[in-house]
C-alpha atoms as a PDB file:
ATOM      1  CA  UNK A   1     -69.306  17.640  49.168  1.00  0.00           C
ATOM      2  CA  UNK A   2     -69.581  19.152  52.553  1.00  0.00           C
ATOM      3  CA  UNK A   3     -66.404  18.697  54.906  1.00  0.00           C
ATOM      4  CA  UNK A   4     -67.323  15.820  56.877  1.00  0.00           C
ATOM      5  CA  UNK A   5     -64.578  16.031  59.462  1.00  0.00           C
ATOM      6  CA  UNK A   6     -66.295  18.802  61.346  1.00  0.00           C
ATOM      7  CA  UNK A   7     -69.631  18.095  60.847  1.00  0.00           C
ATOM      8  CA  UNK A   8     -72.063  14.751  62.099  1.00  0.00           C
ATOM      9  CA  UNK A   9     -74.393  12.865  58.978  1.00  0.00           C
ATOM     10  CA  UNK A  10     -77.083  14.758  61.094  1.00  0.00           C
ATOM     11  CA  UNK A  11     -75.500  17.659  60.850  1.00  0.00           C
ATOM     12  CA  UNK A  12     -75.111  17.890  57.679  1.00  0.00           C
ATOM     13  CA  UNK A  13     -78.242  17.126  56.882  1.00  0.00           C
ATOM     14  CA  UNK A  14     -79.791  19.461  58.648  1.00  0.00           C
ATOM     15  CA  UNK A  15     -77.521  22.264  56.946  1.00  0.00           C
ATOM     16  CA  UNK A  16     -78.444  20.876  53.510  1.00  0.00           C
ATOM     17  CA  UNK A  17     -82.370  20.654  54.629  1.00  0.00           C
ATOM     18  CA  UNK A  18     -81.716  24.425  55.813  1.00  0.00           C
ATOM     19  CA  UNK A  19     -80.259  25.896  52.954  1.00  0.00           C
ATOM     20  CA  UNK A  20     -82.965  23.870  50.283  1.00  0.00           C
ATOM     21  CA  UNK A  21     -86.339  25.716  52.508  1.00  0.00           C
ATOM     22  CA  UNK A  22     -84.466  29.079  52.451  1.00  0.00           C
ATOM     23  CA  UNK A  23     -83.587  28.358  48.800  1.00  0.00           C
ATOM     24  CA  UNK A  24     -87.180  27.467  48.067  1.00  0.00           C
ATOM     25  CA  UNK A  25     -88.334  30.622  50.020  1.00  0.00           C
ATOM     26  CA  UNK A  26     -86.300  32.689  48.362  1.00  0.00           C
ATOM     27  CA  UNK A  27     -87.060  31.707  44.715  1.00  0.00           C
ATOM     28  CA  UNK A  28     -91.066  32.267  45.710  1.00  0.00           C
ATOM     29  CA  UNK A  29     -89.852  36.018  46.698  1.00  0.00           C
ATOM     30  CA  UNK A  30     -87.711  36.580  43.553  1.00  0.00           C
ATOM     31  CA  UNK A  31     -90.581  35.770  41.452  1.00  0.00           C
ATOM     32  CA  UNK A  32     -93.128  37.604  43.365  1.00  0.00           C
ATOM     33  CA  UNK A  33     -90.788  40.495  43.188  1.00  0.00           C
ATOM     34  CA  UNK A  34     -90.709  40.360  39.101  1.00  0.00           C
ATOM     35  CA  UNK A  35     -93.797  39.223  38.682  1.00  0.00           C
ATOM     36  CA  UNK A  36     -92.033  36.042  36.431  1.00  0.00           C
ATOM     37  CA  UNK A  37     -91.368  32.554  37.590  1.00  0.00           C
ATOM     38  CA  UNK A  38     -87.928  31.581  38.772  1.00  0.00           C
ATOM     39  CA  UNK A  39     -86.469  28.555  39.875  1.00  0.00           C
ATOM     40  CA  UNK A  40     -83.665  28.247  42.062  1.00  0.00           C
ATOM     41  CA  UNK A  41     -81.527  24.569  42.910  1.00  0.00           C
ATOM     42  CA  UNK A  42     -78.630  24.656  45.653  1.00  0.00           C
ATOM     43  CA  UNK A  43     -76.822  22.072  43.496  1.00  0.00           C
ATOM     44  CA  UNK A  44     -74.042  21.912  45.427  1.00  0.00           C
ATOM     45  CA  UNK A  45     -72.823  22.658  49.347  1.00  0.00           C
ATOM     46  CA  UNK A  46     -69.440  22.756  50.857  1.00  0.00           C
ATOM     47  CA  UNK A  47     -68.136  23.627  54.373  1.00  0.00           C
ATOM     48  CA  UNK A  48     -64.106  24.442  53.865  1.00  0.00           C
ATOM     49  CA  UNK A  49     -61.530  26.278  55.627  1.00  0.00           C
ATOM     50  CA  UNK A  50     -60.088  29.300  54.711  1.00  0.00           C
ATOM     51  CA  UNK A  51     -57.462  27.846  52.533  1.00  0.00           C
ATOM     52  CA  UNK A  52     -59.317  25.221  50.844  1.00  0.00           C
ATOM     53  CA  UNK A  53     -61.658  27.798  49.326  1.00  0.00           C
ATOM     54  CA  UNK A  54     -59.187  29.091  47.416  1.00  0.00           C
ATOM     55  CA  UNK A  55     -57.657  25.686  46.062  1.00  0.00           C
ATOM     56  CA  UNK A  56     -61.016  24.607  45.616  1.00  0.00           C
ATOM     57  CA  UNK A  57     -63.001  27.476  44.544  1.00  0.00           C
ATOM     58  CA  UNK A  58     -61.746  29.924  43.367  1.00  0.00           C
ATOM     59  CA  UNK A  59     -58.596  31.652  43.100  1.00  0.00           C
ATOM     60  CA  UNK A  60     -57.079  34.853  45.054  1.00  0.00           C
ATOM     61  CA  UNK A  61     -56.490  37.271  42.101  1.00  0.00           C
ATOM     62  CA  UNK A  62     -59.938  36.649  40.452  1.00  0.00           C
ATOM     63  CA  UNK A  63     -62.171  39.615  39.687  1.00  0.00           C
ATOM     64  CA  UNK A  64     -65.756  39.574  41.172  1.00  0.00           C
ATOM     65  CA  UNK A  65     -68.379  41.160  41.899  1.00  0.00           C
ATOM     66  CA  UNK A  66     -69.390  41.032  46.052  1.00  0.00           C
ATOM     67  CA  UNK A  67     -72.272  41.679  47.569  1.00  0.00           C
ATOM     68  CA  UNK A  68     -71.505  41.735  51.653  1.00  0.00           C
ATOM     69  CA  UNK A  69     -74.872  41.222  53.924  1.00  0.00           C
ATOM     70  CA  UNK A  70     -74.420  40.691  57.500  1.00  0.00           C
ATOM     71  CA  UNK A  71     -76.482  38.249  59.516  1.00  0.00           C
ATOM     72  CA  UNK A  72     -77.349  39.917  62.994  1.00  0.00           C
ATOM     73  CA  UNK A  73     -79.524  38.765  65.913  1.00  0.00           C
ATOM     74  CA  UNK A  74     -79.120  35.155  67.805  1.00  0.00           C
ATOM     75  CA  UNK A  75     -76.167  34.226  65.775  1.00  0.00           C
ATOM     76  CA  UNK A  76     -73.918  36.753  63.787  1.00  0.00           C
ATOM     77  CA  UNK A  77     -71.957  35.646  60.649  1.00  0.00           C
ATOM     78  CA  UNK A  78     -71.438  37.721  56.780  1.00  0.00           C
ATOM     79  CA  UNK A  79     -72.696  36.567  53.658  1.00  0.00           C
ATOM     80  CA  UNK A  80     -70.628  36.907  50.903  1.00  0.00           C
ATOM     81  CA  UNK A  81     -72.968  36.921  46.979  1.00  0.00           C
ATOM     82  CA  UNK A  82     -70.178  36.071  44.415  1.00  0.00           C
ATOM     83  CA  UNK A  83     -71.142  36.296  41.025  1.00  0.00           C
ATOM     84  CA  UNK A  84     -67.931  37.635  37.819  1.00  0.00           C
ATOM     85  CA  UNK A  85     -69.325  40.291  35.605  1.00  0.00           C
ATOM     86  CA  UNK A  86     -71.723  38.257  32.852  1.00  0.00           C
ATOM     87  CA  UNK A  87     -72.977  36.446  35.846  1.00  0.00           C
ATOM     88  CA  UNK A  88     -74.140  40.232  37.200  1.00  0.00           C
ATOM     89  CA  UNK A  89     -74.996  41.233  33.780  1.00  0.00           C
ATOM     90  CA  UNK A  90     -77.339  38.366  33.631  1.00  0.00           C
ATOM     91  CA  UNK A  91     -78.629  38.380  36.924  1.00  0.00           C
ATOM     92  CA  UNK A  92     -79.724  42.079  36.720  1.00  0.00           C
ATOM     93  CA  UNK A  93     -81.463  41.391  33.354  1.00  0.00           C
ATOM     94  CA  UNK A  94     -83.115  39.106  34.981  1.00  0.00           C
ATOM     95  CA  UNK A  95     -84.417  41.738  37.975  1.00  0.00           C
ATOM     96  CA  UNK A  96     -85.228  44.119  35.575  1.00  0.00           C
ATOM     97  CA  UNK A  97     -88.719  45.008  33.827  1.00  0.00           C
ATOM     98  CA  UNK A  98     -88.380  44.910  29.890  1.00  0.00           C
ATOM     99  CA  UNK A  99     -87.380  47.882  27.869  1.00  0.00           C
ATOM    100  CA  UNK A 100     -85.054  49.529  30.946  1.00  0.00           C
ATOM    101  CA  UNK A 101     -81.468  49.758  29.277  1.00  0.00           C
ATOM    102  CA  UNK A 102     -79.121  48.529  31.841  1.00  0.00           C
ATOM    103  CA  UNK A 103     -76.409  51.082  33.337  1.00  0.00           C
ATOM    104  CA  UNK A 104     -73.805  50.006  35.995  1.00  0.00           C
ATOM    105  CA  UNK A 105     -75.422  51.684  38.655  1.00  0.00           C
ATOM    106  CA  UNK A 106     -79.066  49.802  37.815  1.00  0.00           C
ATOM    107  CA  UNK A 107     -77.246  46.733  37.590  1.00  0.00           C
ATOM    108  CA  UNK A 108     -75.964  47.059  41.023  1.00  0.00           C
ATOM    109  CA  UNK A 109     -79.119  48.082  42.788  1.00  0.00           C
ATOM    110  CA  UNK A 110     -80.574  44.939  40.686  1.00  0.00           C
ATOM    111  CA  UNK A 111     -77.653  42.917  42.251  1.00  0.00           C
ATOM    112  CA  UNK A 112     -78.239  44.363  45.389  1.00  0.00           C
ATOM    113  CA  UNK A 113     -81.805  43.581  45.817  1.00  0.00           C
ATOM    114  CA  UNK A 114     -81.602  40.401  44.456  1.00  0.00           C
ATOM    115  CA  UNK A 115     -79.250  39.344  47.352  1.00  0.00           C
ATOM    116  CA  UNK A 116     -81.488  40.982  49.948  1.00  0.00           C
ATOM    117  CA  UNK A 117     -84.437  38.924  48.865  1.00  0.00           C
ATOM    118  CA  UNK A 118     -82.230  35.990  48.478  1.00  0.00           C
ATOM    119  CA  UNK A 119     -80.398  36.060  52.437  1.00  0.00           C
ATOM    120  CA  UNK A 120     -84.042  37.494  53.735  1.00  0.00           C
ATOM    121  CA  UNK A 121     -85.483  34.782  52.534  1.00  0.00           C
ATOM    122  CA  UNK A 122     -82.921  32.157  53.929  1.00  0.00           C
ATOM    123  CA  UNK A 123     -82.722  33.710  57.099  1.00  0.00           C
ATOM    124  CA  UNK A 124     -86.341  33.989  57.743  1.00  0.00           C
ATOM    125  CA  UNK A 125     -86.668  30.430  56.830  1.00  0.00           C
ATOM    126  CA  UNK A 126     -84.001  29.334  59.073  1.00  0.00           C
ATOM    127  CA  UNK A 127     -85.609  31.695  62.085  1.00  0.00           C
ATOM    128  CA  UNK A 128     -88.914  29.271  61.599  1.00  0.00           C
ATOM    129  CA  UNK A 129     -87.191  26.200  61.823  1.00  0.00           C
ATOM    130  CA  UNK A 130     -84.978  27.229  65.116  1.00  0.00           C
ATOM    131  CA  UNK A 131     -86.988  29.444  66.466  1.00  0.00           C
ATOM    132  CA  UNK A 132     -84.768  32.398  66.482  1.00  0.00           C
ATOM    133  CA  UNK A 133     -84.729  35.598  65.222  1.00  0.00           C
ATOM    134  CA  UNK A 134     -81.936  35.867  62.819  1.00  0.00           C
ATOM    135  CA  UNK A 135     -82.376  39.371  60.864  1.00  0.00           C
ATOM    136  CA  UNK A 136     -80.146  40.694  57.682  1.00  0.00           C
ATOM    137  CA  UNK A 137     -78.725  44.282  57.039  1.00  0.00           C
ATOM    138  CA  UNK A 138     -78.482  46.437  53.918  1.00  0.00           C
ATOM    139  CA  UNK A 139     -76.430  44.872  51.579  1.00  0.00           C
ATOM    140  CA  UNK A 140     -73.445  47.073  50.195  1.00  0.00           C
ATOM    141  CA  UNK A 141     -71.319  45.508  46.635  1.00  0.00           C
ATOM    142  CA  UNK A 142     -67.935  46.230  45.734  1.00  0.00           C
ATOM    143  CA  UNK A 143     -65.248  44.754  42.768  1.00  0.00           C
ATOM    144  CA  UNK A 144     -62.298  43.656  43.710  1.00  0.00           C
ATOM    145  CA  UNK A 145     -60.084  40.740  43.220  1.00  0.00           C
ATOM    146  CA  UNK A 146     -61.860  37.352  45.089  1.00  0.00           C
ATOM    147  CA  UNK A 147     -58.852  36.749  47.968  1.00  0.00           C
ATOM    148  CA  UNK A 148     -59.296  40.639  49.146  1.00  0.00           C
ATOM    149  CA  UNK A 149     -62.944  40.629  49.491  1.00  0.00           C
ATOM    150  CA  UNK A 150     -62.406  37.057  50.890  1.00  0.00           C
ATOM    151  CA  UNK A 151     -59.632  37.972  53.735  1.00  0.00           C
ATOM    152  CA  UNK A 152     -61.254  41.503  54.814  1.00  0.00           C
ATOM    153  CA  UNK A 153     -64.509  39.493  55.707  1.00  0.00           C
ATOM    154  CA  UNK A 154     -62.386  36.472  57.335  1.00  0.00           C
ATOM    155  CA  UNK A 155     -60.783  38.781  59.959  1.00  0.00           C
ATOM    156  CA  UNK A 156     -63.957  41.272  59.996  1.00  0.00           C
ATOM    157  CA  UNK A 157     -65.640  38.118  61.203  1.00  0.00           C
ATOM    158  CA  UNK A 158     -63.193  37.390  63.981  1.00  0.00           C
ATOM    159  CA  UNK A 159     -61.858  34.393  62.093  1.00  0.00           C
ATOM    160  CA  UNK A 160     -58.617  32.810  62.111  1.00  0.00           C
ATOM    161  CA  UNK A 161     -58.997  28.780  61.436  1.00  0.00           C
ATOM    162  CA  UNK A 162     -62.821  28.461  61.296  1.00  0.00           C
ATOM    163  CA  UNK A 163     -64.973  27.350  58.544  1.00  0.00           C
ATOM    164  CA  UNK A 164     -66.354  28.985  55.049  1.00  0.00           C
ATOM    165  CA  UNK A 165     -69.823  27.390  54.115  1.00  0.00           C
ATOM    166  CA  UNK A 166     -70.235  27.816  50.449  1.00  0.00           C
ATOM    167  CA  UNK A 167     -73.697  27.340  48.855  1.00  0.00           C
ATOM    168  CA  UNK A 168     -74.358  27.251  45.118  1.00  0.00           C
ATOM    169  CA  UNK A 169     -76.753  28.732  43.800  1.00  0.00           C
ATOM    170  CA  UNK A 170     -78.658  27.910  40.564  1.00  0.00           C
ATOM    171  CA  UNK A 171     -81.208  30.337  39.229  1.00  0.00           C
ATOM    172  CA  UNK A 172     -83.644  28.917  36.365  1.00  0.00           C
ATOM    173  CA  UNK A 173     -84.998  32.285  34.474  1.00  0.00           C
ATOM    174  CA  UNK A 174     -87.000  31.771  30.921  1.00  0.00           C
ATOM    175  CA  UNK A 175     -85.251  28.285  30.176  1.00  0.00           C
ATOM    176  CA  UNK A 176     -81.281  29.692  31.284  1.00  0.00           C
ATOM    177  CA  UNK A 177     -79.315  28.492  33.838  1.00  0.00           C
ATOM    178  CA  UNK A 178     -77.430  31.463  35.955  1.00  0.00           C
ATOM    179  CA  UNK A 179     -75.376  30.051  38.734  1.00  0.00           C
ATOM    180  CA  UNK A 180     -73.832  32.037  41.482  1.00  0.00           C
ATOM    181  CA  UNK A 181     -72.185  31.569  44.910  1.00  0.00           C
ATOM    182  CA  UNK A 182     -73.682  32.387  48.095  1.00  0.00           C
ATOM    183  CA  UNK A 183     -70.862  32.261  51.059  1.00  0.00           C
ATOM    184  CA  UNK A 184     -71.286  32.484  54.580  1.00  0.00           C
ATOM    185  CA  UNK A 185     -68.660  33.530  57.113  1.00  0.00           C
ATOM    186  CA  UNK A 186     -69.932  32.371  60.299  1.00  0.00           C
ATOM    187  CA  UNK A 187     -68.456  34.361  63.563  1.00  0.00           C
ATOM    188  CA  UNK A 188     -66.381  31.709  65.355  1.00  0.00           C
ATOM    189  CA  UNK A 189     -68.692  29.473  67.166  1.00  0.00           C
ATOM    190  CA  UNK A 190     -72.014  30.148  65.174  1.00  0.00           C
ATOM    191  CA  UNK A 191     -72.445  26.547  63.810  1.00  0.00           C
ATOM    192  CA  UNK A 192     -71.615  24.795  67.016  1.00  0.00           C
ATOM    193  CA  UNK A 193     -74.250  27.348  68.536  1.00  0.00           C
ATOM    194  CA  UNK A 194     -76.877  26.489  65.769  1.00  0.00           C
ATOM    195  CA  UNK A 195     -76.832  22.993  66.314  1.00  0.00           C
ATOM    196  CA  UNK A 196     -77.101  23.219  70.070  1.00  0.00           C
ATOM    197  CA  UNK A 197     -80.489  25.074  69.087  1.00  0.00           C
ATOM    198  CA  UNK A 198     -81.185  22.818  67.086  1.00  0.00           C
ATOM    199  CA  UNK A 199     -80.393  19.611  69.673  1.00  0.00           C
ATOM    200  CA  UNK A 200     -77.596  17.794  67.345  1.00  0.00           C
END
């Protein structure tokens, strides 16, 4: 459940509404991309502070793989693509054309393009529905353990005491369920300025 203390109904909504066209969107360009249908739920989204996540979530001294895209234009943030290392190994299998034996270095460009298409494709769906441009850069993946990637994107970010929205993703591929997480680290003020766009 989302963190209602922050947050209206209405603005909660709208988030969820958000997130499920960009999810949408972004399953279309997946599939497009390999040329084989994938589904993709948001099952589940959360907006917590920078403590919660880790009593909630996940914890500190977990080892993950991160993908780290930044959102840039009308409103500036990171994304954060969590996903441990069967997650990636399925993932990539699923980018990849039949027959190519997976390496470490094709299952990170795999990993890496999969989260381009996937924040692209949010973002450009979100532009549409504000009506402002909100663009995404190269995405760059390291391993480390889940509280350092976590903290060096907190104070990258400016943030202090704000919020962490989490979104869940669930990728359908060839009858198997692959879920990830998809976090966004908003620069301090971003949601407050996204709903005044939006009028809530």
């Amino acid at each position: 459940m989302l963190n209602k203390g922050k947050f209206t109904d209405l603005q909660i909504d709208i988030i969820k509404e958000l997130v499920n066209i960009g999810g949408g969107n972004a399953a279309t360009s997946i599939s497009q991309l390999i040329s084989k249908p994938v589904n993709m739920t948001v099952p589940i989204i959360e907006i917590l502070d920078y403590n919660q996540v880790y009593e909630n979530i996940m914890m500190e001294d977990q080892m993950v793989n991160a993908v780290v895209t930044r959102m840039l234009g009308d409103a500036e943030g990171i994304f954060l693509f969590i996903v441990n290392d069967e997650t990636a190994d399925n993932l990539a299998n699923m980018m990849m054309p039949e027959g190519i034996e997976q390496t470490m270095e094709i299952r990170d460009s795999a990993i890496k393009e999969l989260v381009n298409t996937l924040v692209s494709s949010f973002l450009n769906a979100t532009s549409k529905e504000i009506g402002r441009s909100l663009i995404s850069s190269v995405p760059l993946l390291t391993k480390d353990m889940f509280g350092a990637i976590l903290s060096s994107v907190y104070i990258e970010s400016g943030q202090y005491d704000e919020d962490i929205m989490i979104i869940k993703n669930e990728f359908s591929y060839l009858g198997e369920k692959i879920e990830s997480s998809l976090y966004f680290v908003p620069n301090p003020g971003v949601l407050e300025k996204l709903f005044k766009i939006i009028g809530v």
